[in-house]
Protein backbone atom coordinates (compact mmCIF):
# COMPACT_ATOMS: atom_id res chain seq x y z
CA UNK A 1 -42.62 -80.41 75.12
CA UNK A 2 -45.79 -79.95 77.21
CA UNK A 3 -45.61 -77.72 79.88
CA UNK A 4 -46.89 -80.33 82.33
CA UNK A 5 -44.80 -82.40 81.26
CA UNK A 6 -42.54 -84.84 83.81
CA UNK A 7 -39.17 -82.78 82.59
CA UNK A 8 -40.75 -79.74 82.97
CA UNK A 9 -42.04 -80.79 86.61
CA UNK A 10 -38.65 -82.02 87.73
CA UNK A 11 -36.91 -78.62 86.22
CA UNK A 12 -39.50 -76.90 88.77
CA UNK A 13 -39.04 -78.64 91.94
CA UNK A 14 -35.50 -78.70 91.21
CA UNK A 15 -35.28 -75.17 90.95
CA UNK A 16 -37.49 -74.19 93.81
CA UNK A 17 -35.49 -77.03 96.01
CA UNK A 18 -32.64 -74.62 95.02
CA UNK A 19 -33.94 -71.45 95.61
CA UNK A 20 -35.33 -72.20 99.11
CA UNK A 21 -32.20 -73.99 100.56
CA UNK A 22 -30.62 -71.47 99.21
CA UNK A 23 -32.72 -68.35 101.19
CA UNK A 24 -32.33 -70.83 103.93
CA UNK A 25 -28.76 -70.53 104.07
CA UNK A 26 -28.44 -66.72 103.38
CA UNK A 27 -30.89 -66.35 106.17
CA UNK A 28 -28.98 -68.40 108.89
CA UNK A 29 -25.92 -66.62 107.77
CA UNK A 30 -27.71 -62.55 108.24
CA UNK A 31 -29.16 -63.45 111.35
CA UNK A 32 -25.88 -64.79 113.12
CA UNK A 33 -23.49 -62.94 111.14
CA UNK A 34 -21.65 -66.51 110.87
CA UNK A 35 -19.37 -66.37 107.41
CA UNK A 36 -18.69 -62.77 105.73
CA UNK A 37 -17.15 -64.27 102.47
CA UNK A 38 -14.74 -61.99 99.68
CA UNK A 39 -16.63 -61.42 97.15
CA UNK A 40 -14.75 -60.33 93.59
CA UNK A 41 -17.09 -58.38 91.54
CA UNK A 42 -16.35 -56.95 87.88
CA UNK A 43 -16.55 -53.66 89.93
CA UNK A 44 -14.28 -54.53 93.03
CA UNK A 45 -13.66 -57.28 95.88
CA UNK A 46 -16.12 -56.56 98.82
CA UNK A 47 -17.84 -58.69 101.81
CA UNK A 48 -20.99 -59.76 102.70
CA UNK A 49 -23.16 -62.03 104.43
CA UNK A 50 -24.39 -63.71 100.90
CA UNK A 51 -23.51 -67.69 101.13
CA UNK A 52 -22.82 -67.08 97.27
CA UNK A 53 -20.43 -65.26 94.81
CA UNK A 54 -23.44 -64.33 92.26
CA UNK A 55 -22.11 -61.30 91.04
CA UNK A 56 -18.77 -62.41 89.79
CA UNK A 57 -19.39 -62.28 86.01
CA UNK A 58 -22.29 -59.90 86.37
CA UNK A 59 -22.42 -57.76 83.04
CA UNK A 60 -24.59 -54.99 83.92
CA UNK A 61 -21.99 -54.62 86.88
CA UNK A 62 -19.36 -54.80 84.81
CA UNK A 63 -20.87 -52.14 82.03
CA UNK A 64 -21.98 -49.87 84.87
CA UNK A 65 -18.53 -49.67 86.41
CA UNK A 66 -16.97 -49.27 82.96
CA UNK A 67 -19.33 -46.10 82.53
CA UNK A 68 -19.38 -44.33 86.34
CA UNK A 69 -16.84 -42.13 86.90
CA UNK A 70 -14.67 -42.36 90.05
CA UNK A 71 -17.13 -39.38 91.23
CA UNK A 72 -20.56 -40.38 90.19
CA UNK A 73 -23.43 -40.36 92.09
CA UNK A 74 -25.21 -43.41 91.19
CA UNK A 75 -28.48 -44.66 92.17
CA UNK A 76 -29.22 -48.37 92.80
CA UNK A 77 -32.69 -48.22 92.74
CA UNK A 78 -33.58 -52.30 94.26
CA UNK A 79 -30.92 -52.40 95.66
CA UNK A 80 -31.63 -55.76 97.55
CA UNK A 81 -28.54 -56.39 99.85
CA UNK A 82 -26.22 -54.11 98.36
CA UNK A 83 -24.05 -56.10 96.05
CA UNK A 84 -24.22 -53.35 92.99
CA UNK A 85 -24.02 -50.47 95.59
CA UNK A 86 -21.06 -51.68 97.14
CA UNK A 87 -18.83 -52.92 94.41
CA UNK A 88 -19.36 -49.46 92.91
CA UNK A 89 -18.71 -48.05 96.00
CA UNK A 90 -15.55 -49.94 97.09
CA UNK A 91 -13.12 -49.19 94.15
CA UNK A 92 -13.76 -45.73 93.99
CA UNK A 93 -13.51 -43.74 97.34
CA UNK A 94 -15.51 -40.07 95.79
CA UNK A 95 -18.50 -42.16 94.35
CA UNK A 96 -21.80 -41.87 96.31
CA UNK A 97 -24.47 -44.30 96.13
CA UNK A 98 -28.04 -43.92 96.97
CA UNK A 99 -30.02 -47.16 97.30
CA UNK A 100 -32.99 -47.31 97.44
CA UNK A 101 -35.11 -50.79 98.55
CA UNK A 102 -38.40 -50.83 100.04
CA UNK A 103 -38.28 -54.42 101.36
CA UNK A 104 -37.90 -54.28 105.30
CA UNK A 105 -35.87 -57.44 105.76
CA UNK A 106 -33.38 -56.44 102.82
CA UNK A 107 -32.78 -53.35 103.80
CA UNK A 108 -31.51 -54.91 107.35
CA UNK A 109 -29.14 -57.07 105.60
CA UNK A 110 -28.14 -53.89 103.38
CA UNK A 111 -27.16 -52.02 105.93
CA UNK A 112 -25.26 -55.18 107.60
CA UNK A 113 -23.23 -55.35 104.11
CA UNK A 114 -22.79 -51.67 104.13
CA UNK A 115 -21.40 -51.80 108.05
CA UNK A 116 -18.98 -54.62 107.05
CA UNK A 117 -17.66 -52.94 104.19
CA UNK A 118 -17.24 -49.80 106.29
CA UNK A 119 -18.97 -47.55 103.94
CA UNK A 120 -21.77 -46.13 106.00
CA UNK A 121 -20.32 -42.19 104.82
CA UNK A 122 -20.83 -43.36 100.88
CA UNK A 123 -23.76 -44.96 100.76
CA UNK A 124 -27.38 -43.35 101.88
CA UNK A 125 -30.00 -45.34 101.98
CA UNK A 126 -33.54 -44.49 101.38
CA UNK A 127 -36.25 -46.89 103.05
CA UNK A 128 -38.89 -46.68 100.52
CA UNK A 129 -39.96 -47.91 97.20
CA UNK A 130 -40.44 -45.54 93.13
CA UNK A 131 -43.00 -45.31 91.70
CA UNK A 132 -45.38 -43.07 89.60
CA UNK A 133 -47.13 -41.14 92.77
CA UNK A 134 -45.95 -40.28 96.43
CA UNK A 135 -48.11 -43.03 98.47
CA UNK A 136 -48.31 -45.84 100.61
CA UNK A 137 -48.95 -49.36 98.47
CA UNK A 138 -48.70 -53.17 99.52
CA UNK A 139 -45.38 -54.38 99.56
CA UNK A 140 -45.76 -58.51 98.74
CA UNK A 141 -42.98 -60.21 100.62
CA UNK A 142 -41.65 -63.11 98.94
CA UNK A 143 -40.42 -66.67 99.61
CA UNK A 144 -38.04 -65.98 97.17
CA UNK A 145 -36.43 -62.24 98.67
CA UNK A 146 -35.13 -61.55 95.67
CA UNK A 147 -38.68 -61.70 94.11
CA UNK A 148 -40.75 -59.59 97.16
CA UNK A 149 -42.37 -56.66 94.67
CA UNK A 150 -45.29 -54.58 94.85
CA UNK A 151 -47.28 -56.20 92.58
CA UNK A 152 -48.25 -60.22 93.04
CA UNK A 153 -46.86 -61.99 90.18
CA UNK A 154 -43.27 -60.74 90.28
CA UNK A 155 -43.11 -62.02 93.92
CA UNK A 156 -44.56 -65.44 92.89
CA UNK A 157 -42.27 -65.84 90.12
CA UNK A 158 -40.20 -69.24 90.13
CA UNK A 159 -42.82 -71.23 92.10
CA UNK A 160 -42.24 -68.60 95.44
CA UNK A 161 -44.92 -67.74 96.81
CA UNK A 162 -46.23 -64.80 98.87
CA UNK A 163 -45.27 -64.73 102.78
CA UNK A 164 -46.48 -61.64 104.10
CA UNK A 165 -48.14 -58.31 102.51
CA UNK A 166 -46.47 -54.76 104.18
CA UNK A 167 -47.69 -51.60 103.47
CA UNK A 168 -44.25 -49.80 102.31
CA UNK A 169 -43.96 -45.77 101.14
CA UNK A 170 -43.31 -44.88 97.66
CA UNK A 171 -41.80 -41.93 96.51
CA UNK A 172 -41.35 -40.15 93.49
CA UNK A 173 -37.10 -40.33 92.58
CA UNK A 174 -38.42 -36.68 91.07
CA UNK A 175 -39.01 -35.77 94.69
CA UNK A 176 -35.83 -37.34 96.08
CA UNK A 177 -33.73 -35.51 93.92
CA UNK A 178 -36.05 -32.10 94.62
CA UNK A 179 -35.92 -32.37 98.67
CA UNK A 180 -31.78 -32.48 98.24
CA UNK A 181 -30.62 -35.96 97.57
CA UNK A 182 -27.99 -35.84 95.23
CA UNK A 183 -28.75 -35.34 91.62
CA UNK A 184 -27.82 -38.72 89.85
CA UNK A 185 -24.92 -39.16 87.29
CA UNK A 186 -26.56 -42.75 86.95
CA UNK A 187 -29.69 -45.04 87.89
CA UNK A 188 -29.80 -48.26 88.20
CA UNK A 189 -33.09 -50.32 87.94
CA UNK A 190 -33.31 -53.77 89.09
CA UNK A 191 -37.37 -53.23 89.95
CA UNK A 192 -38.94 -56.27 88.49
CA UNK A 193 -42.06 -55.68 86.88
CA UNK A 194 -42.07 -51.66 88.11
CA UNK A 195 -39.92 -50.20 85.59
CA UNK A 196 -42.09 -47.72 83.65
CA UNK A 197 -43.55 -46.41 87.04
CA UNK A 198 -40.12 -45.88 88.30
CA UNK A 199 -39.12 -44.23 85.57
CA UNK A 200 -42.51 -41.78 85.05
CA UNK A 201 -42.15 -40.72 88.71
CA UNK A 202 -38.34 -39.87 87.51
CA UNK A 203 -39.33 -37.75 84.34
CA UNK A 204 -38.38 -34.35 85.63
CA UNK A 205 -34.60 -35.93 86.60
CA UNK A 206 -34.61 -37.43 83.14
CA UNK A 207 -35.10 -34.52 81.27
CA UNK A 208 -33.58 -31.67 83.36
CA UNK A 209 -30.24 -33.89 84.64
CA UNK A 210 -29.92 -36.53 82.06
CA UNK A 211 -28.21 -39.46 84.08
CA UNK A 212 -27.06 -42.51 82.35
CA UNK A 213 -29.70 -45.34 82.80
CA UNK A 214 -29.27 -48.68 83.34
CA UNK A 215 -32.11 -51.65 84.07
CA UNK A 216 -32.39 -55.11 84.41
CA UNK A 217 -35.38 -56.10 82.15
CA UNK A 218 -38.16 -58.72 83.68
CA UNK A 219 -40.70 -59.72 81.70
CA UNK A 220 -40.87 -63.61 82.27
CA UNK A 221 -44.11 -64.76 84.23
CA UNK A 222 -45.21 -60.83 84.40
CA UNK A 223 -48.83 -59.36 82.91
CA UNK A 224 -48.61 -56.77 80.09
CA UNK A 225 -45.67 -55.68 78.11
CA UNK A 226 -43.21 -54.43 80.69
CA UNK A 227 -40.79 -54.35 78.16
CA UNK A 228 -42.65 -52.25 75.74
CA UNK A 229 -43.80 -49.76 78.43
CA UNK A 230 -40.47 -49.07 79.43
CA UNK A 231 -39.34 -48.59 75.97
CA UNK A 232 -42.16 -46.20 75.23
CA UNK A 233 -41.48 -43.83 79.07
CA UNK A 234 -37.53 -43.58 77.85
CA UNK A 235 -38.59 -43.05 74.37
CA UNK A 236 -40.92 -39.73 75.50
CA UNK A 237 -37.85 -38.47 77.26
CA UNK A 238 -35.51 -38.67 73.64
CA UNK A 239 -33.40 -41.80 75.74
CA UNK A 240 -31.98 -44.60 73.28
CA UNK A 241 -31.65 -47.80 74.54
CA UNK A 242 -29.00 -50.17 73.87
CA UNK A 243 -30.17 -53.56 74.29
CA UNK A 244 -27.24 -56.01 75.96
CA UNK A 245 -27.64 -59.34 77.61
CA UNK A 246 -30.37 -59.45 80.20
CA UNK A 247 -30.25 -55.72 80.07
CA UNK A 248 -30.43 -52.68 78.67
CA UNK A 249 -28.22 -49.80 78.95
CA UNK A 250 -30.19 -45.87 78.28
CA UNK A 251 -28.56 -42.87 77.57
CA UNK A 252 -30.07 -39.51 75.91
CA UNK A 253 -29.97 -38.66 72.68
């Protein structure tokens, strides 16, 4: 079938009638701190401010929580509004979490999930982004949250489209680690298109601490071969990769 195609235009506005009443919702609900629903998660009940149980059958949740250990430092590296970072968090009262999110307006509603839940002493957050170099880079804020990246294309992914441009720090997770955050037992990656840059920047950690990795992979609607770069960074670092459903689960070799 065509790709302009009636079905295919329907499928489209559908989905972005979806996605924006959606954000509208979630957004209504943050600001005014109206509903904080129970959430059950593969990895523990928690509460939030998300109008939407999305994690409830999530599998890289479920995998990660299967392999932490009830005293793991994990870091949940995008961590958006917390979901991942408090379901690990809430069933295990020694685990600490760093997350790590660069987007302004997320990080707010982060910290709101991580006040509800009462977990403020288990969960640090670090207000930047990961990447390859120590620096300051655009930050494209998305109609779609979820999607806001620092590159163009992730954050127009879906039909979104880009709503603002912030310049947001990057740091190197090398240099987290080195300047006396906690040395990770796992990292999570849910980065969008910024994988193999996240992971470069964390080549040191890889090789000297050898944390458990698991990533989301992206590579619809994104340039290049974000796939294959990824696989080639973990690859240098003697990391197999165990390839699961939507996403991929790294440990050394």
């Amino acid at each position: 079938m065509a790709d302009g195609s009636l079905a295919t235009q329907l499928v489209r506005v559908a989905r972005s009638v979806g996605y924006r009443t959606y954000y509208r919702l979630a957004n209504a609900n943050y600001e005014r701190e109206l509903l904080a629903r129970r959430n059950r998660t593969p990895a523990g009940t928690i509460r939030c401010y998300e109008p939407l149980n999305r994690h409830g059958r999530d599998a890289m949740l479920a995998a990660l929580e299967e392999q932490c250990g009830p005293d793991d430092v994990i870091y949940d590296v995008g961590a958006n509004v917390g979901l991942y970072a408090l379901a690990l968090a809430s069933g295990a009262p020694e685990r600490r979490i760093v997350a790590v999110e660069p987007s302004p307006a997320a990080r707010k509603r982060l910290r709101t999930n991580v006040r509800l839940n009462d977990l403020e002493d288990r969960i640090a957050i670090e207000p930047c982004g990961l990447g390859t170099e120590t620096d300051e880079r655009p930050f494209y804020v998305s109609t779609y949250p979820e999607c806001s990246a620092f590159d163009r294309e992730s954050a127009t992914r879906w039909e979104a489209t880009v709503a603002a441009v912030r310049s947001v720090p990057v740091r190197r997770l090398d240099d987290l680690v080195e300047d006396g955050a906690p040395v990770p037992d796992v990292v999570k990656l849910d980065v969008e298109g910024a994988a193999p840059a996240v992971l470069r920047g964390a080549r040191e950690t890889l090789e000297r601490h050898r944390p458990t990795v698991f990533l989301e992979v992206h590579d619809e609607g994104l340039p290049g071969d974000v796939p294959g770069e990824t696989r080639a960074v973990l690859e240098a670092v003697s990391y197999g990769i165990r390839k699961r459903e939507g996403y991929w689960w790294c440990r050394p070799v």
